[in-house]
C-alpha atoms as a PDB file:
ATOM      1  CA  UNK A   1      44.405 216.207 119.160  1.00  0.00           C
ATOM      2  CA  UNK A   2      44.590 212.603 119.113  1.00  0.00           C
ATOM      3  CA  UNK A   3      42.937 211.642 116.576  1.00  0.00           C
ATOM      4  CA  UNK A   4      44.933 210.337 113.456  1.00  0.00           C
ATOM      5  CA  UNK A   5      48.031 209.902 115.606  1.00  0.00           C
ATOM      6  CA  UNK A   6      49.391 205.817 116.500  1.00  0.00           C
ATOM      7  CA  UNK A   7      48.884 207.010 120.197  1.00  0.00           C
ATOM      8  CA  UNK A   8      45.636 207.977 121.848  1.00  0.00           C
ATOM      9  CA  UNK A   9      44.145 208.312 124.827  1.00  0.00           C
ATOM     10  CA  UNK A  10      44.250 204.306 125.751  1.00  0.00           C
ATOM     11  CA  UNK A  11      48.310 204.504 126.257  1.00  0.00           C
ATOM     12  CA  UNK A  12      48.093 208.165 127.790  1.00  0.00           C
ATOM     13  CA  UNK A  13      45.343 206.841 130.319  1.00  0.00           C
ATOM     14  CA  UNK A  14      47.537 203.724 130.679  1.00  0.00           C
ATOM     15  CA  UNK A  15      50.564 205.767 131.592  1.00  0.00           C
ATOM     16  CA  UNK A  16      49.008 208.094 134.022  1.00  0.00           C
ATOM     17  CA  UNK A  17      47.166 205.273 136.060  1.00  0.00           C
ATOM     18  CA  UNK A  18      49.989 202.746 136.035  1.00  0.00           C
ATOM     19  CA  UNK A  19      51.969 205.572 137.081  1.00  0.00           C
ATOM     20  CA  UNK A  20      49.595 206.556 139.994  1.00  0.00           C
ATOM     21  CA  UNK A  21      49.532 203.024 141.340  1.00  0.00           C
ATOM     22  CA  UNK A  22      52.702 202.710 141.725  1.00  0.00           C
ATOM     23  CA  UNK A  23      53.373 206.029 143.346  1.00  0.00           C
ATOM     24  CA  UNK A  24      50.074 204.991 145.684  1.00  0.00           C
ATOM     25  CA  UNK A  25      52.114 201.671 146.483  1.00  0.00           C
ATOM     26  CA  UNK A  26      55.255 203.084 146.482  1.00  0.00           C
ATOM     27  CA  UNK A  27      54.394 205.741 149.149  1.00  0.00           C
ATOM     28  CA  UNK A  28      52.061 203.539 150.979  1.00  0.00           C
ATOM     29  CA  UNK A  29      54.711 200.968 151.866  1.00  0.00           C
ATOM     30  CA  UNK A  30      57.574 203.543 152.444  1.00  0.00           C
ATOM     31  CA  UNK A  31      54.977 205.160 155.058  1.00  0.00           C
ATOM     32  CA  UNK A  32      54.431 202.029 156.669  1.00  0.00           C
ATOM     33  CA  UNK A  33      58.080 200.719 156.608  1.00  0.00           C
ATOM     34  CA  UNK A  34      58.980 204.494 158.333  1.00  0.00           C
ATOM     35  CA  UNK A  35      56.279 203.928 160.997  1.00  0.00           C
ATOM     36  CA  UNK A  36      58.349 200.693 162.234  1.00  0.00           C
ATOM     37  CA  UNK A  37      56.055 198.150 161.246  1.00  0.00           C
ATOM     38  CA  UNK A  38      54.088 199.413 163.903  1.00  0.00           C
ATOM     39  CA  UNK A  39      50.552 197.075 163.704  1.00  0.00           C
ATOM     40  CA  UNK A  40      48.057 200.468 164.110  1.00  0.00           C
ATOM     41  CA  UNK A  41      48.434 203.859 164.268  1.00  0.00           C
ATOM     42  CA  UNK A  42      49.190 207.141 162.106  1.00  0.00           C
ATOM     43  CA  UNK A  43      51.538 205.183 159.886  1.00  0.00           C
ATOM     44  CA  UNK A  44      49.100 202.456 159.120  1.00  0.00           C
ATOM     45  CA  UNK A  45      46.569 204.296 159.128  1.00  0.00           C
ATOM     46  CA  UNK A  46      47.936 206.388 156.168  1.00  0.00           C
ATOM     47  CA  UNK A  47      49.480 203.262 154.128  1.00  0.00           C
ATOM     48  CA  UNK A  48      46.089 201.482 154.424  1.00  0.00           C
ATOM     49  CA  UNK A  49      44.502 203.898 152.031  1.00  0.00           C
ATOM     50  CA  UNK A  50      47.535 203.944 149.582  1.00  0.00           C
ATOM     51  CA  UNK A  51      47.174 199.720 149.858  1.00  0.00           C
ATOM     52  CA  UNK A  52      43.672 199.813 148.794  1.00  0.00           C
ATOM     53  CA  UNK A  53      43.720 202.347 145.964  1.00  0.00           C
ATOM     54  CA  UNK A  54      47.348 201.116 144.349  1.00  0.00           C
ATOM     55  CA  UNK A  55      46.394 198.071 142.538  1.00  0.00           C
ATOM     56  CA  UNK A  56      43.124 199.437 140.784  1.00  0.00           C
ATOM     57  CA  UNK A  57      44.972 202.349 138.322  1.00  0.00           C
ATOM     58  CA  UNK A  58      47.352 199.570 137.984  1.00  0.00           C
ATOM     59  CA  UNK A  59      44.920 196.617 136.802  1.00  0.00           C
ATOM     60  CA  UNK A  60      42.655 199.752 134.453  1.00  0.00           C
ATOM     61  CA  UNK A  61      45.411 201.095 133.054  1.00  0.00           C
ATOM     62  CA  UNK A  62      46.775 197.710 132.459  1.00  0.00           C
ATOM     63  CA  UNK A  63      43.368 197.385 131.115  1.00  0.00           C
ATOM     64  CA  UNK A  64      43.988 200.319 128.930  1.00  0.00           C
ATOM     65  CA  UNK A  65      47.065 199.027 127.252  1.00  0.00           C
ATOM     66  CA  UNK A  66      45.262 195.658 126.032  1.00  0.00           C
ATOM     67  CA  UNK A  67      42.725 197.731 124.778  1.00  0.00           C
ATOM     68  CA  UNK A  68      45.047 199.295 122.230  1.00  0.00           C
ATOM     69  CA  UNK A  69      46.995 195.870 121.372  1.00  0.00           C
ATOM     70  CA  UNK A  70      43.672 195.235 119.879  1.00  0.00           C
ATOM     71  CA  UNK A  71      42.920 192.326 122.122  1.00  0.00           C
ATOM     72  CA  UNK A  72      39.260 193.860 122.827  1.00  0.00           C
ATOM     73  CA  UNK A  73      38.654 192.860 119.095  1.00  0.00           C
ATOM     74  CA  UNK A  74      36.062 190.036 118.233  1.00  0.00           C
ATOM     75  CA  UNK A  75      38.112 186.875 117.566  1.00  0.00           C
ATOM     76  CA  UNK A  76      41.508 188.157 119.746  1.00  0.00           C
ATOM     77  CA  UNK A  77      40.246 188.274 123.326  1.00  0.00           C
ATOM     78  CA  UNK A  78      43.326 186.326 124.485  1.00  0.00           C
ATOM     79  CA  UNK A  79      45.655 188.169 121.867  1.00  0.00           C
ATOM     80  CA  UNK A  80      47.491 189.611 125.112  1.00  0.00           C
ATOM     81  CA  UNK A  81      48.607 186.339 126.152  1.00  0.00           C
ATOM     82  CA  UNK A  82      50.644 186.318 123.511  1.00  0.00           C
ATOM     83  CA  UNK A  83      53.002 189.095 125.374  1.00  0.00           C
ATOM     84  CA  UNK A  84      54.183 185.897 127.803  1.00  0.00           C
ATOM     85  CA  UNK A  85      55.257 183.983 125.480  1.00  0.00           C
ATOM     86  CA  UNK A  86      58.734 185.902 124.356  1.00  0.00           C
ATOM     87  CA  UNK A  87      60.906 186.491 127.619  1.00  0.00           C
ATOM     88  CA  UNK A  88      63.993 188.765 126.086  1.00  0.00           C
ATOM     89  CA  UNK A  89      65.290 192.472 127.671  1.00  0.00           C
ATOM     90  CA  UNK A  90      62.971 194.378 125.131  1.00  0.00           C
ATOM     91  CA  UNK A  91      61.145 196.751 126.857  1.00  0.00           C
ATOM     92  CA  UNK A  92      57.206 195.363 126.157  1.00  0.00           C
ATOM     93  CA  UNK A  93      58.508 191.903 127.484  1.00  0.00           C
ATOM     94  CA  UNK A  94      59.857 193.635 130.803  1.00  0.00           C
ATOM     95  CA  UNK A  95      57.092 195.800 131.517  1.00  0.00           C
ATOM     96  CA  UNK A  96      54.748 192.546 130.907  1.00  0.00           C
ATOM     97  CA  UNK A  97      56.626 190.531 133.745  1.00  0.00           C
ATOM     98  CA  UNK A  98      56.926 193.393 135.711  1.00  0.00           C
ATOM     99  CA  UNK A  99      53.551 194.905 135.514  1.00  0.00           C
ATOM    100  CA  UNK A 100      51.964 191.145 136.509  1.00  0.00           C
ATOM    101  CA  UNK A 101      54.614 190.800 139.822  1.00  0.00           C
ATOM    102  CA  UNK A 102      53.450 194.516 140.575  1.00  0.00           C
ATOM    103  CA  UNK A 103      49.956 193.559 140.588  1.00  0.00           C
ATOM    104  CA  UNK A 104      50.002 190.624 142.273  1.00  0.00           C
ATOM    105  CA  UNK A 105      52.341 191.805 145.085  1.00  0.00           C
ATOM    106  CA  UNK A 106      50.099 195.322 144.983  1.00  0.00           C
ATOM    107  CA  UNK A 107      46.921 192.848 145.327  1.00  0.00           C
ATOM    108  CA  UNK A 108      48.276 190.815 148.304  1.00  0.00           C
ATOM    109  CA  UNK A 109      49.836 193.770 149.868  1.00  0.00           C
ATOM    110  CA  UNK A 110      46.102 195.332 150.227  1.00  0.00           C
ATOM    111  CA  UNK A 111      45.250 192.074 151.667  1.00  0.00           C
ATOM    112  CA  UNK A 112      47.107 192.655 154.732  1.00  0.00           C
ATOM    113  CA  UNK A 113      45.267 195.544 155.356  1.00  0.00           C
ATOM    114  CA  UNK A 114      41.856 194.049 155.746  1.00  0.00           C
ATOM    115  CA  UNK A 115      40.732 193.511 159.296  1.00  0.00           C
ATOM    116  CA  UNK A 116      40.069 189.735 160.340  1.00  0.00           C
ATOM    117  CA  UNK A 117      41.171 188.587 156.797  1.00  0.00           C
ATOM    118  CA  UNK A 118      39.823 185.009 156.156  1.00  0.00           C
ATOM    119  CA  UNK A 119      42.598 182.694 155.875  1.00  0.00           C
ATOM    120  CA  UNK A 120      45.462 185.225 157.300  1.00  0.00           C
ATOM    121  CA  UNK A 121      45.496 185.460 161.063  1.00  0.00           C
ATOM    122  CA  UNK A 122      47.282 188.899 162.534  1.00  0.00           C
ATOM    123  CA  UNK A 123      50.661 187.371 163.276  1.00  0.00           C
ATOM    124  CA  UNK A 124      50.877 185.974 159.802  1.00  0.00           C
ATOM    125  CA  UNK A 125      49.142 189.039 158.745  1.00  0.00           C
ATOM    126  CA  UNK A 126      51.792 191.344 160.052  1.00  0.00           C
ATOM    127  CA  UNK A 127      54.667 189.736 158.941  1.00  0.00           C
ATOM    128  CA  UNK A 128      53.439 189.444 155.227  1.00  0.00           C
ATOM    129  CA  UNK A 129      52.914 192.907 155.425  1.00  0.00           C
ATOM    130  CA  UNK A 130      56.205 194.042 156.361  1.00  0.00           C
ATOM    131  CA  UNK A 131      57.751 191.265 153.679  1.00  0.00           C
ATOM    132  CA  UNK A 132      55.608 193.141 150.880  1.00  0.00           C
ATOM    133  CA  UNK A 133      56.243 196.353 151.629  1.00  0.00           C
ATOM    134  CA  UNK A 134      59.930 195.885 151.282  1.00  0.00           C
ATOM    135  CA  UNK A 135      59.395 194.615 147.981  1.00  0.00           C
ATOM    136  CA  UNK A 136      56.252 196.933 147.028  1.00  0.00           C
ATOM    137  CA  UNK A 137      58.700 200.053 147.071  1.00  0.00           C
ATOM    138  CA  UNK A 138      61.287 198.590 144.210  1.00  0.00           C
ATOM    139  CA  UNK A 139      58.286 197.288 142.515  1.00  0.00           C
ATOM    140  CA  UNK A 140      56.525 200.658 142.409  1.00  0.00           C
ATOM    141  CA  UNK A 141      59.833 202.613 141.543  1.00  0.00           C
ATOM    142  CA  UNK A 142      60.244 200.227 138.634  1.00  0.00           C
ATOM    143  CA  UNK A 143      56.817 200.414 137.556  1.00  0.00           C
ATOM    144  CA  UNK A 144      56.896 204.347 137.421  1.00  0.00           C
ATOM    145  CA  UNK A 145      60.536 204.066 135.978  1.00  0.00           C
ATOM    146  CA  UNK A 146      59.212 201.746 133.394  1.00  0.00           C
ATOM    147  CA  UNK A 147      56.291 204.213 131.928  1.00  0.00           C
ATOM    148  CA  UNK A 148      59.166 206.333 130.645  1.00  0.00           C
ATOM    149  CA  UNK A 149      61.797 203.955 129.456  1.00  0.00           C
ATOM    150  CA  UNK A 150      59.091 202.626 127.356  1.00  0.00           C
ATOM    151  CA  UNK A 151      58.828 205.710 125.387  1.00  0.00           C
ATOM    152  CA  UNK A 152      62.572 206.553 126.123  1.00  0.00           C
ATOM    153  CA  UNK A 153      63.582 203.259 124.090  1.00  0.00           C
ATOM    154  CA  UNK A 154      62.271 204.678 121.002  1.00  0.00           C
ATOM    155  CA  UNK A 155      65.197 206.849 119.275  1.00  0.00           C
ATOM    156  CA  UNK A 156      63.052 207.012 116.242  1.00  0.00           C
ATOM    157  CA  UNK A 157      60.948 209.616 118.767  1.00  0.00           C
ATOM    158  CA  UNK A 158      63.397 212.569 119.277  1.00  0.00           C
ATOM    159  CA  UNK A 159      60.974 214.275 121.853  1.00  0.00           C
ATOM    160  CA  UNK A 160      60.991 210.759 123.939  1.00  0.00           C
ATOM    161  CA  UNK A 161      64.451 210.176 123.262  1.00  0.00           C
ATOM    162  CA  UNK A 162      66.053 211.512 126.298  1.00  0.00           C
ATOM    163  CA  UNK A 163      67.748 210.082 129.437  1.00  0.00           C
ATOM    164  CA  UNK A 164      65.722 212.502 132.167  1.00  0.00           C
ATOM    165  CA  UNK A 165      62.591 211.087 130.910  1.00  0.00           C
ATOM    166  CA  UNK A 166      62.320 208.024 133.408  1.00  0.00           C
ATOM    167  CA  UNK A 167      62.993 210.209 135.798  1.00  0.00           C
ATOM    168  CA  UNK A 168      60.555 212.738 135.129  1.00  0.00           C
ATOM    169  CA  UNK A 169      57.793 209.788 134.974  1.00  0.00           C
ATOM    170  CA  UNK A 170      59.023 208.428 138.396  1.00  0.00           C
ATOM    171  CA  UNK A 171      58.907 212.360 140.295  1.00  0.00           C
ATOM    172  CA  UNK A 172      55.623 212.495 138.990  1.00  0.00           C
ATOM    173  CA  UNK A 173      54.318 208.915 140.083  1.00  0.00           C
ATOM    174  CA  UNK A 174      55.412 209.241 143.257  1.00  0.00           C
ATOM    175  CA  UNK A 175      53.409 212.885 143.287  1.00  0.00           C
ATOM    176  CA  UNK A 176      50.385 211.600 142.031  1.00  0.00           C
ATOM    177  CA  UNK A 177      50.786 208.877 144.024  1.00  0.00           C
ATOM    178  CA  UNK A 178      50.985 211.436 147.109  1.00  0.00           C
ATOM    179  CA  UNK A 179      48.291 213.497 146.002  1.00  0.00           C
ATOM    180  CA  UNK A 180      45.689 210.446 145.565  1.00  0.00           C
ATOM    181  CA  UNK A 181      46.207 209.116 149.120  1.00  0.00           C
ATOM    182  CA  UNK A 182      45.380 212.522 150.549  1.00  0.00           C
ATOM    183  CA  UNK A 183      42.447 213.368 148.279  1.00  0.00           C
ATOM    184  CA  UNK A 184      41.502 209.973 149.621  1.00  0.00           C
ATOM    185  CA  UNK A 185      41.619 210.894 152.846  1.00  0.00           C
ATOM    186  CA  UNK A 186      40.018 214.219 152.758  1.00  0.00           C
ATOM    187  CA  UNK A 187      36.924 212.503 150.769  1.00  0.00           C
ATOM    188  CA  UNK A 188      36.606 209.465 153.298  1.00  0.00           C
ATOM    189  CA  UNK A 189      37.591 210.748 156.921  1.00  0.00           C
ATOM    190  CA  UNK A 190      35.264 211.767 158.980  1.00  0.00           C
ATOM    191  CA  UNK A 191      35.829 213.926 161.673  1.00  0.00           C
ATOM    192  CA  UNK A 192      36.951 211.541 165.540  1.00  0.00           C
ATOM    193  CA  UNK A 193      35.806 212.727 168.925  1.00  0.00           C
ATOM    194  CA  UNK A 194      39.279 211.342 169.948  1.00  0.00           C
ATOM    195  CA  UNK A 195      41.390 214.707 169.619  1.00  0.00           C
ATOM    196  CA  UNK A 196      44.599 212.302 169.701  1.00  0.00           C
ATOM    197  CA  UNK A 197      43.100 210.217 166.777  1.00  0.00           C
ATOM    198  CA  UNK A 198      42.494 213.697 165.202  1.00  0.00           C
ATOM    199  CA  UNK A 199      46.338 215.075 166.032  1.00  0.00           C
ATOM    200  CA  UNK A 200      47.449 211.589 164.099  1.00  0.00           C
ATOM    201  CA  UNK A 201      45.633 212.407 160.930  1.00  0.00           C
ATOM    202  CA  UNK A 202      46.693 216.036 161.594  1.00  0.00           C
ATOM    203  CA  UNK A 203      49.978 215.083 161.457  1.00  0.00           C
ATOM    204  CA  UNK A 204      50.116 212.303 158.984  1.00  0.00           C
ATOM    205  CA  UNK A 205      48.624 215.015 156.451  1.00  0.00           C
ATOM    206  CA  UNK A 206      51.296 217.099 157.242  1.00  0.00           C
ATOM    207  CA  UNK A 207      54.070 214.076 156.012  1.00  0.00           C
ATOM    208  CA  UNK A 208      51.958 214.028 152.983  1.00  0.00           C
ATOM    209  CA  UNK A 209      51.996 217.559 152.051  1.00  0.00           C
ATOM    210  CA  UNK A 210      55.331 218.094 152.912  1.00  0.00           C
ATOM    211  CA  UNK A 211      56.180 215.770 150.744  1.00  0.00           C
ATOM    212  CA  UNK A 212      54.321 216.510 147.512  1.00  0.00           C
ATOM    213  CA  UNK A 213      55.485 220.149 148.026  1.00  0.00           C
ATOM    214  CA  UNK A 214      59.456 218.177 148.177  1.00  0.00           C
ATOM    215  CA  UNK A 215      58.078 216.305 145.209  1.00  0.00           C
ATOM    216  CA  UNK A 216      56.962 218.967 143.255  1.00  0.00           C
ATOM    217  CA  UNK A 217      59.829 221.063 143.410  1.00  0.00           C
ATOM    218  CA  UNK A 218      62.272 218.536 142.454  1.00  0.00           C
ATOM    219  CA  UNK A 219      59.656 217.788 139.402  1.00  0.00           C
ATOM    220  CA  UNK A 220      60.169 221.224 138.583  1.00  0.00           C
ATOM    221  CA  UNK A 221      63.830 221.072 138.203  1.00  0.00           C
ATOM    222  CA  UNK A 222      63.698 218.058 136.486  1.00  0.00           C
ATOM    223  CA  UNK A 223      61.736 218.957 134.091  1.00  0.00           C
ATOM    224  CA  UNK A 224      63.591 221.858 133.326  1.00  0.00           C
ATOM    225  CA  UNK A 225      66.811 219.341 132.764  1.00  0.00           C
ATOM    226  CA  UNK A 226      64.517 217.757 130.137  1.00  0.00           C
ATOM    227  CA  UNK A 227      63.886 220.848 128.441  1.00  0.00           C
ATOM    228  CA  UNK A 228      67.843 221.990 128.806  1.00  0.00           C
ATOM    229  CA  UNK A 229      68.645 218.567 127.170  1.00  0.00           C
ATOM    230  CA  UNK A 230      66.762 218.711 124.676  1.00  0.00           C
ATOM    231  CA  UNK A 231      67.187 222.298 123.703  1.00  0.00           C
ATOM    232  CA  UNK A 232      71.041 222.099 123.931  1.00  0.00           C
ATOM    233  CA  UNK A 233      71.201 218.915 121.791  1.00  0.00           C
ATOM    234  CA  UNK A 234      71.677 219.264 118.534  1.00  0.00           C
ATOM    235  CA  UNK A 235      69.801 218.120 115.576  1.00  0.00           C
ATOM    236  CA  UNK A 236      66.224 216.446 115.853  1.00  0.00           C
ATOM    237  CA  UNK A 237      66.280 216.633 119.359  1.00  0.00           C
ATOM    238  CA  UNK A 238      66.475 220.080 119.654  1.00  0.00           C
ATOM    239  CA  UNK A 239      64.132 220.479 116.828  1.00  0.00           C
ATOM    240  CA  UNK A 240      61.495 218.278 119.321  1.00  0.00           C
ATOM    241  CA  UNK A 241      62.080 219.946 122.024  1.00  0.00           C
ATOM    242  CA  UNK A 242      60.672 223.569 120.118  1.00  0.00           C
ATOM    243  CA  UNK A 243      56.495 222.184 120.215  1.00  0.00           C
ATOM    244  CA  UNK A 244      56.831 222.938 124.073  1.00  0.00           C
ATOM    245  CA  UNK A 245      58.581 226.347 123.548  1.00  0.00           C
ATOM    246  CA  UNK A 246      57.640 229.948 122.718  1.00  0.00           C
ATOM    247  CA  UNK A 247      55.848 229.496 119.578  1.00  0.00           C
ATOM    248  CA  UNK A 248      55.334 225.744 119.452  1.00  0.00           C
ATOM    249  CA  UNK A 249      51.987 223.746 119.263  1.00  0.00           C
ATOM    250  CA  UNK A 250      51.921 222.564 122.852  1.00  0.00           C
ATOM    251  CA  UNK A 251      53.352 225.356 124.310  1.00  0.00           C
ATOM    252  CA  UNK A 252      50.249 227.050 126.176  1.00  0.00           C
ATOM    253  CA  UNK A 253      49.101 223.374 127.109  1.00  0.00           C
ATOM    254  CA  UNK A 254      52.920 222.514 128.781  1.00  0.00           C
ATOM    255  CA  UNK A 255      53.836 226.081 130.174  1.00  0.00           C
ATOM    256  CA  UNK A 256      49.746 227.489 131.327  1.00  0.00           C
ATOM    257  CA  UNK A 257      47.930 223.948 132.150  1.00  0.00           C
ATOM    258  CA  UNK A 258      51.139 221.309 133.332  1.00  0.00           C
ATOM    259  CA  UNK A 259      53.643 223.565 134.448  1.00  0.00           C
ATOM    260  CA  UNK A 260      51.567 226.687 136.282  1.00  0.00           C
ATOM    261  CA  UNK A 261      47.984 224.740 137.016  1.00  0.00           C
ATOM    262  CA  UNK A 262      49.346 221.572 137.603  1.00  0.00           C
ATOM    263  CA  UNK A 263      52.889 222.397 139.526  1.00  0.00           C
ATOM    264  CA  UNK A 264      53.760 225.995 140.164  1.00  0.00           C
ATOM    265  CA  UNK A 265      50.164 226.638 141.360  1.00  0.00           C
ATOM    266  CA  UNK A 266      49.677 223.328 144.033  1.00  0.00           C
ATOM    267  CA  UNK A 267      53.185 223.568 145.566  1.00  0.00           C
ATOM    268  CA  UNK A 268      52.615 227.174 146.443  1.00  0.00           C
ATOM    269  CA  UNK A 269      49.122 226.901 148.131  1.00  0.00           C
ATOM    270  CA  UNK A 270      50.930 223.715 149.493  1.00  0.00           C
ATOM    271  CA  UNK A 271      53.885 225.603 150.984  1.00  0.00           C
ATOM    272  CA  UNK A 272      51.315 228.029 152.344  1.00  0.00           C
ATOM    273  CA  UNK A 273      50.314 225.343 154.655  1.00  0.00           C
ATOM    274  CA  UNK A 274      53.695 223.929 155.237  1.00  0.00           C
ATOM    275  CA  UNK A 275      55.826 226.440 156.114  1.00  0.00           C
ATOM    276  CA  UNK A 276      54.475 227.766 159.279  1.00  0.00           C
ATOM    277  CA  UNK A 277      54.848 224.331 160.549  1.00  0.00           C
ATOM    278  CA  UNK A 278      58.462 223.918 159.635  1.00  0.00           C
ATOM    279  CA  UNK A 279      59.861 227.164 160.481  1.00  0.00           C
ATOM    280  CA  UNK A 280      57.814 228.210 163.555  1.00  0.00           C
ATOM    281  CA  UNK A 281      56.579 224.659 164.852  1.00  0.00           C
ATOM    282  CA  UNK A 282      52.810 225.882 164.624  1.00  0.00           C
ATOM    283  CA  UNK A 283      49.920 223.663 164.088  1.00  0.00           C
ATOM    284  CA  UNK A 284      49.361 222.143 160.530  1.00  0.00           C
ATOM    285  CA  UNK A 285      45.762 222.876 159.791  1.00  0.00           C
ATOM    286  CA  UNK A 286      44.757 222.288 156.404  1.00  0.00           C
ATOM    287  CA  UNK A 287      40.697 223.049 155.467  1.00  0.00           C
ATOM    288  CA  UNK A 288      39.455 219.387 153.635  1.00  0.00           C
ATOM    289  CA  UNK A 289      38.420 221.412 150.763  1.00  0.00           C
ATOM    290  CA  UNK A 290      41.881 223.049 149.716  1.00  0.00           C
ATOM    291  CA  UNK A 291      43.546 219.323 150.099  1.00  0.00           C
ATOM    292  CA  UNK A 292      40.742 218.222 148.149  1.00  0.00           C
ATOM    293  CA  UNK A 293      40.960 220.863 144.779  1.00  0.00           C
ATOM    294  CA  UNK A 294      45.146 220.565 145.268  1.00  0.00           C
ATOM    295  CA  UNK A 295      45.086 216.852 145.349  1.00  0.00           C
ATOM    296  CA  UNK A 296      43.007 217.172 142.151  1.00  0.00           C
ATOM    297  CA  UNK A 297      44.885 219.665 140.465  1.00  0.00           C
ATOM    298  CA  UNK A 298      48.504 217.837 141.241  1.00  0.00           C
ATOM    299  CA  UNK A 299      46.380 214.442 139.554  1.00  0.00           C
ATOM    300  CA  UNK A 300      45.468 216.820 136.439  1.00  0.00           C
ATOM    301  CA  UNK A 301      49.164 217.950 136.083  1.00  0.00           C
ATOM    302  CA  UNK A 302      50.054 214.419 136.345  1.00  0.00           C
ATOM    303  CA  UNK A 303      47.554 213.669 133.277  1.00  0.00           C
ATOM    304  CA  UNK A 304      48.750 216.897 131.394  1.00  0.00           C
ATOM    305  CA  UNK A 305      52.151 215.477 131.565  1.00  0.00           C
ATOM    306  CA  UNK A 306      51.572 212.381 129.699  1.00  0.00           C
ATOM    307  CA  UNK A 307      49.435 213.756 127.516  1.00  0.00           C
ATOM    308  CA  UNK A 308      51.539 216.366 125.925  1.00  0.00           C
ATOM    309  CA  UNK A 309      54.918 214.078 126.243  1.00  0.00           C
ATOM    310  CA  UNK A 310      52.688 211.193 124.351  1.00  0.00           C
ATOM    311  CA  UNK A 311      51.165 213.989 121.465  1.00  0.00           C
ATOM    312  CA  UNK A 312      54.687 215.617 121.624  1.00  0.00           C
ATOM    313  CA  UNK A 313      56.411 212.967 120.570  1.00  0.00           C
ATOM    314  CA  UNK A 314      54.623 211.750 117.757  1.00  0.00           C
ATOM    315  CA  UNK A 315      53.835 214.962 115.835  1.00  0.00           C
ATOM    316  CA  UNK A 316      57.962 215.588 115.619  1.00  0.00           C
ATOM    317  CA  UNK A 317      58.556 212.497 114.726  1.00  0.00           C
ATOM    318  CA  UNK A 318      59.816 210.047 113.361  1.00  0.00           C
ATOM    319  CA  UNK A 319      62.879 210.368 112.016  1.00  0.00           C
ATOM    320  CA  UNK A 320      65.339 208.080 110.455  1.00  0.00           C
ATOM    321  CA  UNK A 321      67.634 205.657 112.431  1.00  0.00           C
END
């Protein structure tokens, strides 16, 4: 479907993996910041792997978006360079500035986290930690603000031309960004003779889940705010808003694949989990191989997402302004 259209898959791959990174980062830090600043445990433990996986989607997906500036072309390899050289409040010059302080500070950030780090002794070590991670959560809220403002700023686009859109991006960041750290987790732990080592992961999984299912039902009802908006707005707008409704184009791709595979779907087999824990104080045990197919889904639902709001908003539009 994207074939003939401005768009393709470079910019929806771009907004999906900029989007996880930040959400990685974003709830990496946060974790660590709520454990204290503690130097090891359950908290660290959990913001290590978010540390290590943020800056990669970042950097391809960054990757991505050169790619479709043309600047893989023979004779414009430094063509991207070009982006530094205006500094104004246009959205393309923001994002560039604040795409290359997310990296670096998502780069350094992971630093931290390597054991004996050459140059970077533990005291040092520990304190630049805490200093990034008070920056790497504005940073990775911006970022995953940023992926929809950029198609937001574009009233020409009725479909993207909506307020709740940045939001929508961020809830969904911050969800992938959830849902990556524990897939992580499932695919790299391996199983401690230390049953307190065990309780820690136990637990910290728990955190996790609890808050993607949090996550994902606040992405619900935002995304139904989107649809209210734009169904309850007149003129092209509303128009738009039809290719994800009864009848329209996208409509078995938004309502069956994002909205019941990727949200409605996860949160419940989620909740499954969660809710004996929070209303009856039981043990959270969650088998590696349902945390491993939800994380999965919840990252497909994140993809969906951007793919149909990309192909959405270029086959209604444009329109004059």
């Amino acid at each position: 479907m994207t074939e003939g259209l401005l768009w393709g898959m470079p910019v929806i791959g771009y907004l999906f993996l900029a989007g996880v990174g930040a959400g990685a980062m974003t709830v990496s830090a946060s974790m660590y910041l709520r454990g204290g600043s503690e130097t090891r445990g359950m908290h660290v433990d959990t913001a290590r792997y978010g540390a290590f996986l943020a800056p990669i989607p970042i950097m391809v997906g960054c990757g991505l978006l050169i790619f479709e500036l043309g600047s893989f072309e023979v004779g414009n390899w430094l063509k991207w360079l070009n982006l530094y050289k205006v500094i104004n409040l246009s959205p393309m010059s923001i994002g560039t500035w604040l795409l290359t302080v997310t990296i670096g500070v998502s780069v350094v950030y992971a630093y931290t986290y390597v054991h004996n780090a050459p140059g970077l002794p533990d005291d040092r070590r520990y304190a630049l930690r805490r200093a990034l991670s008070w920056a790497a959560v504005p940073l990775g809220v911006a970022t995953a603000v940023y992926t929809g403002i950029l198609l937001g700023a574009m009233p020409s686009r009725p479909f993207w031309n909506s307020p709740i859109l940045a939001l929508l991006f961020l809830v969904s960041s911050l969800s992938t960004g959830v849902a990556v750290i524990l897939l992580a987790r499932a695919l790299i732990h391996r199983k401690d003779a230390d049953s307190g080592a065990e309780r820690h992961f136990e637990k910290s999984g728990y955190i996790l889940t609890a808050s993607d299912t949090l996550l994902i039902g606040f992405e619900i009802m935002v995304i139904f705010l989107f649809l209210m908006f734009g169904y309850l707005t007149v003129g092209d707008v509303k128009e738009a808003v039809q290719v994800v409704l009864a009848g329209g184009s996208l409509a078995t791709l938004f309502w069956l694949g994002f909205v019941v595979i990727g949200l409605v779907v996860p949160v419940l087999v989620e909740l499954y989990y969660v809710m004996p824990k929070l209303l009856y104080h039981r043990e959270y045990v969650a088998p590696r191989g349902v945390e491993i197919v939800v994380s999965v889904v919840v990252l497909f639902g994140g993809f969906l997402l951007r793919y149909i709001v990309v192909i959405a908003g270029q086959i209604t539009g444009p329109v004059g302004v």
